[in-house]
C-alpha atoms as a PDB file:
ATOM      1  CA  UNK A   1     117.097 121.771  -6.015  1.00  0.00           C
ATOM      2  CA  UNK A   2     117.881 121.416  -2.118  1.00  0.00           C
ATOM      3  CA  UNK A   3     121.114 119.700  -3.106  1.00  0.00           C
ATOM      4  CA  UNK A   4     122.469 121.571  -4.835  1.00  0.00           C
ATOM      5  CA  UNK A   5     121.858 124.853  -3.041  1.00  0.00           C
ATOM      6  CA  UNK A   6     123.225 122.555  -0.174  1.00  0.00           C
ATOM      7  CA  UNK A   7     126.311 121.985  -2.284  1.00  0.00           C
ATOM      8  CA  UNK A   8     127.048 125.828  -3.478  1.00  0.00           C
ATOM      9  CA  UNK A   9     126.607 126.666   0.190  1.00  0.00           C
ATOM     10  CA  UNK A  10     129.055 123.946   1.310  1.00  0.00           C
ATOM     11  CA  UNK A  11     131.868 124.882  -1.165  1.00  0.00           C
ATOM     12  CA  UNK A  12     131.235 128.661  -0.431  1.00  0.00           C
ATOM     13  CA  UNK A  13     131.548 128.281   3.264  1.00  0.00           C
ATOM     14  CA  UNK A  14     134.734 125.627   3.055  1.00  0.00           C
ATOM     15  CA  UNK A  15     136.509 128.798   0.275  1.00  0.00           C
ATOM     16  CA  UNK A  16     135.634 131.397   3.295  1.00  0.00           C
ATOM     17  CA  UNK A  17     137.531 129.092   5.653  1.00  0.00           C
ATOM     18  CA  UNK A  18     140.710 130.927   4.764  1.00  0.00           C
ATOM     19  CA  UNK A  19     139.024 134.321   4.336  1.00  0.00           C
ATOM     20  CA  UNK A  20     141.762 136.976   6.221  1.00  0.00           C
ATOM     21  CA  UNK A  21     139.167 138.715   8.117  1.00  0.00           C
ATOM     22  CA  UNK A  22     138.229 136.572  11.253  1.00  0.00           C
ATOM     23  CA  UNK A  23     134.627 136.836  11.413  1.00  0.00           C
ATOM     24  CA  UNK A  24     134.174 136.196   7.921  1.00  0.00           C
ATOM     25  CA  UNK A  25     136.065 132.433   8.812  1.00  0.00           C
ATOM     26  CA  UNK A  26     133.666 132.421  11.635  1.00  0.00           C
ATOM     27  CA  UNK A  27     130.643 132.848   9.795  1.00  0.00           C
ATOM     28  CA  UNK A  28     131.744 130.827   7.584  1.00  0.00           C
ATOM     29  CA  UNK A  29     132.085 128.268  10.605  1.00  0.00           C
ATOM     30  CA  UNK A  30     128.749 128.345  11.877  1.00  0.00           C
ATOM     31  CA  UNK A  31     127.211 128.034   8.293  1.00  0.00           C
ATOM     32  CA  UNK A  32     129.131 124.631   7.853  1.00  0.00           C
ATOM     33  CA  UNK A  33     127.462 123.274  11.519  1.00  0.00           C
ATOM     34  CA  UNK A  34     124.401 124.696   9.969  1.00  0.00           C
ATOM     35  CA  UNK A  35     124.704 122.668   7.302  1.00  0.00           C
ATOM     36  CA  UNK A  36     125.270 119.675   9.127  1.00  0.00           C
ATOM     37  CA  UNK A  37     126.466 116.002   8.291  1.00  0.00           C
ATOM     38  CA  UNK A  38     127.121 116.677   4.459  1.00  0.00           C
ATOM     39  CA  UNK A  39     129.876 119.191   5.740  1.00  0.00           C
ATOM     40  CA  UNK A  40     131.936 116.627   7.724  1.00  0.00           C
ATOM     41  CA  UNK A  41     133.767 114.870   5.076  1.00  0.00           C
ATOM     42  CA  UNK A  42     134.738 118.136   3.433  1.00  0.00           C
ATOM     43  CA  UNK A  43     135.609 119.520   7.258  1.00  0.00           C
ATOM     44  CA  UNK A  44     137.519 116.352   7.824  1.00  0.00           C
ATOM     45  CA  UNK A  45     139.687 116.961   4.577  1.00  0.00           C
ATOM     46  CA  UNK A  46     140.404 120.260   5.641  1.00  0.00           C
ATOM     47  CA  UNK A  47     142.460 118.924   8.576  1.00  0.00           C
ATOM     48  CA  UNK A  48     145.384 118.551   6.799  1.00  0.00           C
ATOM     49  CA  UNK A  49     145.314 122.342   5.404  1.00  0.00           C
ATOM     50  CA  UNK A  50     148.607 124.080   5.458  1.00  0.00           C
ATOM     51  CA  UNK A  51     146.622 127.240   7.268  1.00  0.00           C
ATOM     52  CA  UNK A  52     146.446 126.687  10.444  1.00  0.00           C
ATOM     53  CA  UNK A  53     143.362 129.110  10.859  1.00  0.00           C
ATOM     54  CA  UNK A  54     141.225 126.799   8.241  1.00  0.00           C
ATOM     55  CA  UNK A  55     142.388 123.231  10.925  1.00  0.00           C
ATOM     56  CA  UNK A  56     141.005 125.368  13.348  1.00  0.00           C
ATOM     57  CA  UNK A  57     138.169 126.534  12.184  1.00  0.00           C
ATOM     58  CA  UNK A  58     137.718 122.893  10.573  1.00  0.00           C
ATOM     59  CA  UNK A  59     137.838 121.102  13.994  1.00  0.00           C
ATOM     60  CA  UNK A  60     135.544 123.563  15.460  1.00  0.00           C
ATOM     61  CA  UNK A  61     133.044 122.472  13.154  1.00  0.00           C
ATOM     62  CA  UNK A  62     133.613 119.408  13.165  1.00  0.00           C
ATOM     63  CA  UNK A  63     133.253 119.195  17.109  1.00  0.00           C
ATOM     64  CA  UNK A  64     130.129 121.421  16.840  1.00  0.00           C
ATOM     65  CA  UNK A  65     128.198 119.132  14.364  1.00  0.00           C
ATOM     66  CA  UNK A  66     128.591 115.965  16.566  1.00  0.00           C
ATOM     67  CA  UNK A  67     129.368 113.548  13.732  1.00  0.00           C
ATOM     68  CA  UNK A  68     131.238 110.514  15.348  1.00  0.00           C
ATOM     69  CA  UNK A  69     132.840 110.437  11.702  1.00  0.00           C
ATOM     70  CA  UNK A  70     134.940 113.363  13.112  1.00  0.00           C
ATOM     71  CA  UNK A  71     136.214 110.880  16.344  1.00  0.00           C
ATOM     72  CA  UNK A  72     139.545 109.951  14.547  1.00  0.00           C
ATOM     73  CA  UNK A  73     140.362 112.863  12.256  1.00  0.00           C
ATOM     74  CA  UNK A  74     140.236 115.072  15.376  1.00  0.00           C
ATOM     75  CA  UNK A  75     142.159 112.780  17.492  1.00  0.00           C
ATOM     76  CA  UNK A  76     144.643 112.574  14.420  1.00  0.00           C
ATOM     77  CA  UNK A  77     145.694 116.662  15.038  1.00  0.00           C
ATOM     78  CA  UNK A  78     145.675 116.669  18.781  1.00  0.00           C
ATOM     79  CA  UNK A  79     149.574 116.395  18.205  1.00  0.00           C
ATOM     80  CA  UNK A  80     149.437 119.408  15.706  1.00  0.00           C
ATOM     81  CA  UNK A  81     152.081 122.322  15.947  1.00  0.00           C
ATOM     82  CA  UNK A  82     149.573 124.629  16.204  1.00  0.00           C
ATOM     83  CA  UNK A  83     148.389 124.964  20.093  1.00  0.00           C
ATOM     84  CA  UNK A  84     145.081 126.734  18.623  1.00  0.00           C
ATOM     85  CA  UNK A  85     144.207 123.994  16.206  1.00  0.00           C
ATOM     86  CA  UNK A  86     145.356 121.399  19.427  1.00  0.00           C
ATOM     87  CA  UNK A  87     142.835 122.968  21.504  1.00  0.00           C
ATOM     88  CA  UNK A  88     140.238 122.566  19.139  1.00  0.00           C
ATOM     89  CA  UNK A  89     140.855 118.887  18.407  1.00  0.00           C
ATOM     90  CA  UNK A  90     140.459 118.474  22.552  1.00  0.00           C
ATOM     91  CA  UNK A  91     137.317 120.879  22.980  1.00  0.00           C
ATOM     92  CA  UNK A  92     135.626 118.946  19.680  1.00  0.00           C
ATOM     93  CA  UNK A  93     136.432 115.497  21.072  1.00  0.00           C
ATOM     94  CA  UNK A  94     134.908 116.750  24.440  1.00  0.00           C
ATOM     95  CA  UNK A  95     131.479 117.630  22.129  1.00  0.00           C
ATOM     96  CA  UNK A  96     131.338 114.573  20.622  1.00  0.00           C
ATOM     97  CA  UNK A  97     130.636 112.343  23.340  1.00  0.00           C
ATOM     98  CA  UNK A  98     133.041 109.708  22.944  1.00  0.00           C
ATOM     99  CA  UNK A  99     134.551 107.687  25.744  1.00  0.00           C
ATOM    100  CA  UNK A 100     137.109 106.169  23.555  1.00  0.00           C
ATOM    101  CA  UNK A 101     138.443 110.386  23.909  1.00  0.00           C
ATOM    102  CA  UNK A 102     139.354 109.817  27.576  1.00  0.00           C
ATOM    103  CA  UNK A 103     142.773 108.376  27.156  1.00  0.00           C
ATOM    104  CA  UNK A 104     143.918 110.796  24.425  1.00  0.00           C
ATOM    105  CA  UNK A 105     142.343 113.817  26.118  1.00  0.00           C
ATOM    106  CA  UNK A 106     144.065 112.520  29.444  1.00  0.00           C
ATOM    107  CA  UNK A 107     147.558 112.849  27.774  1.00  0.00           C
ATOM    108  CA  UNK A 108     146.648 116.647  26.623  1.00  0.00           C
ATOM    109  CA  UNK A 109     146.532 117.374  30.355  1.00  0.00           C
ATOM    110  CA  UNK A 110     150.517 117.555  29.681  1.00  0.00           C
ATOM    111  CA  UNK A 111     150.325 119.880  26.955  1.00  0.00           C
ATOM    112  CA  UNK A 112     152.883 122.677  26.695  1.00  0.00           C
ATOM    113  CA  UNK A 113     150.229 125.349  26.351  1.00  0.00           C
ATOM    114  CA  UNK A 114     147.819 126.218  29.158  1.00  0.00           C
ATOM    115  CA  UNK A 115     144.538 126.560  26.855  1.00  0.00           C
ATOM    116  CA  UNK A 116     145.064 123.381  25.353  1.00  0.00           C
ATOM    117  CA  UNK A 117     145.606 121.892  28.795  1.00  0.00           C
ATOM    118  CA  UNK A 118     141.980 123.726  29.863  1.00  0.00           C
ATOM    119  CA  UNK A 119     140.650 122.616  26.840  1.00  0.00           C
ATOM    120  CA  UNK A 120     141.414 119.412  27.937  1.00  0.00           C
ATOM    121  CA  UNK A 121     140.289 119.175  31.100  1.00  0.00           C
ATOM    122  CA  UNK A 122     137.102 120.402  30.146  1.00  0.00           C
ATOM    123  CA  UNK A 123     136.368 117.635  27.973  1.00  0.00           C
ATOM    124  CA  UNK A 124     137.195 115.135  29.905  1.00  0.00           C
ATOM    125  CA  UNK A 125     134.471 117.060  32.382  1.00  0.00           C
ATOM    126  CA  UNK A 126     131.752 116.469  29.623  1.00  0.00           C
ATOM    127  CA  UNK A 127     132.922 112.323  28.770  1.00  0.00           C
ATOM    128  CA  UNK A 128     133.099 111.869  32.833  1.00  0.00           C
ATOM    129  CA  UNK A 129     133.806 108.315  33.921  1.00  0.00           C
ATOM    130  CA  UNK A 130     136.083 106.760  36.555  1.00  0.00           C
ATOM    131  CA  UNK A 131     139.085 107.212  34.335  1.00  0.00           C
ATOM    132  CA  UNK A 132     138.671 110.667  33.737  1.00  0.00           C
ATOM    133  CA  UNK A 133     138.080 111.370  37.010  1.00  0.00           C
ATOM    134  CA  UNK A 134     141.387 110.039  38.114  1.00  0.00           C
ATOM    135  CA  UNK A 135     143.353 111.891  34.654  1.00  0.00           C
ATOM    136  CA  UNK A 136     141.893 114.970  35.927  1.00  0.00           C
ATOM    137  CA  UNK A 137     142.747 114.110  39.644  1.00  0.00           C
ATOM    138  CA  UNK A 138     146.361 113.292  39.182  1.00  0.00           C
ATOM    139  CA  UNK A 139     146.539 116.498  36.614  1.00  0.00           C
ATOM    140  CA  UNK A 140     145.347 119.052  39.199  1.00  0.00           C
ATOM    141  CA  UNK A 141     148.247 117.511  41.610  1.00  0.00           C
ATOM    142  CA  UNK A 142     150.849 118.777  39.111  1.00  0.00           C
ATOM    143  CA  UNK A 143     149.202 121.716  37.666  1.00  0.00           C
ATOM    144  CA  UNK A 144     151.064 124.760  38.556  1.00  0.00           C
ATOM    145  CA  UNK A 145     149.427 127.325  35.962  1.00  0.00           C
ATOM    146  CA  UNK A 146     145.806 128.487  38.394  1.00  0.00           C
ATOM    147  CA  UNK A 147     143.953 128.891  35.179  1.00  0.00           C
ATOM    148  CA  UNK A 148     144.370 125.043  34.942  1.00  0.00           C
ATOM    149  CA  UNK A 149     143.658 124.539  37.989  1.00  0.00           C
ATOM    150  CA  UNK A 150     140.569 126.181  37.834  1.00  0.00           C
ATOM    151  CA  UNK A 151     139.303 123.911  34.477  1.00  0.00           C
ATOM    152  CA  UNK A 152     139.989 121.194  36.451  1.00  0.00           C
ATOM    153  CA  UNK A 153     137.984 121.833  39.355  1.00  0.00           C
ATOM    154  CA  UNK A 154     135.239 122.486  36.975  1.00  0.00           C
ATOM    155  CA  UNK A 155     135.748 119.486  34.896  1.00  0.00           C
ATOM    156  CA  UNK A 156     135.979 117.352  38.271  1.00  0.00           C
ATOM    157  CA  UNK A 157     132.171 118.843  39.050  1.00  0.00           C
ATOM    158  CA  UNK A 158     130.756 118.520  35.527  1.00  0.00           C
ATOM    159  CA  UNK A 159     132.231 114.724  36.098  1.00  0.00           C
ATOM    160  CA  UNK A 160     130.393 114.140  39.123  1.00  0.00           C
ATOM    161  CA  UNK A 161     133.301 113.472  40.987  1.00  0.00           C
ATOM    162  CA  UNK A 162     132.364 112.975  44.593  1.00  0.00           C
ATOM    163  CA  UNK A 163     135.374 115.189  46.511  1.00  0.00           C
ATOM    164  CA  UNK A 164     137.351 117.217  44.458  1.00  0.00           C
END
């Protein structure tokens, strides 16, 4: 009976995905991370949605649930049109835990739109490592925008970098 309770609840959650009324999609959000590894695949197919609210609110999920299924899908729309659904991709990639991130994330530190640039930064803060370290190093040398600046300085700390 679990399953397919589990199953009515995942296709109910995926439909309010593209609900008009924000908080509705976010609901609809958290009950998909509730739900856990049997919403990935259907989170992962929603990637390629023509709404760019339901990528969004697809890579959030995807990024909150922690499935290393989600590595490449997200990684897939960090070149999106959308910057909302590009700062997702970087923030989930930052949640997932995987080094592999730190050269793609690096190259969102260019980014034409400050929050994805943040978003960015802060990820590479939670993967740390030498090579992050140095991204976010040479990043804050160019950064004009403070707001940037600021992520970075953060993201150099959660590193562990030794002098920012």
């Amino acid at each position: 009976m679990t399953g397919i309770m589990d199953e009515q609840d995942l296709t109910t959650h995926l439909y309010r995905l593209s609900d008009p009324d924000k908080r509705i999609r976010a609901e609809a959000t958290h009950r998909l991370v509730e739900l856990g590894r049997p919403a990935v695949p259907a989170c992962i197919a929603l990637l390629g949605n023509s709404d760019w609210k339901v990528r969004y609110r697809a890579a959030e999920a995807l990024g909150l649930i922690g499935d290393r299924e989600a590595y490449a899908p997200l990684v897939s729309i960090l070149g999106d049109e959308k910057d909302h659904v590009r700062y997702m991709a970087a923030k989930g990639l930052g949640l997932l835990g995987d080094s592999r991130a730190v050269t793609h994330l690096g190259a969102m530190l260019g980014d034409e739109n400050e929050f994805v640039r943040r978003s960015a930064a802060s990820s590479l803060g939670n993967l740390g490592g030498r090579e992050a370290v140095g991204m976010l190093r040479a990043a804050l040398r160019d950064e004009a925008a403070e707001g940037v600046r600021a992520a970075i300085l953060a993201a150099l700390r959660d590193a562990g970098a030794d002098e920012v």
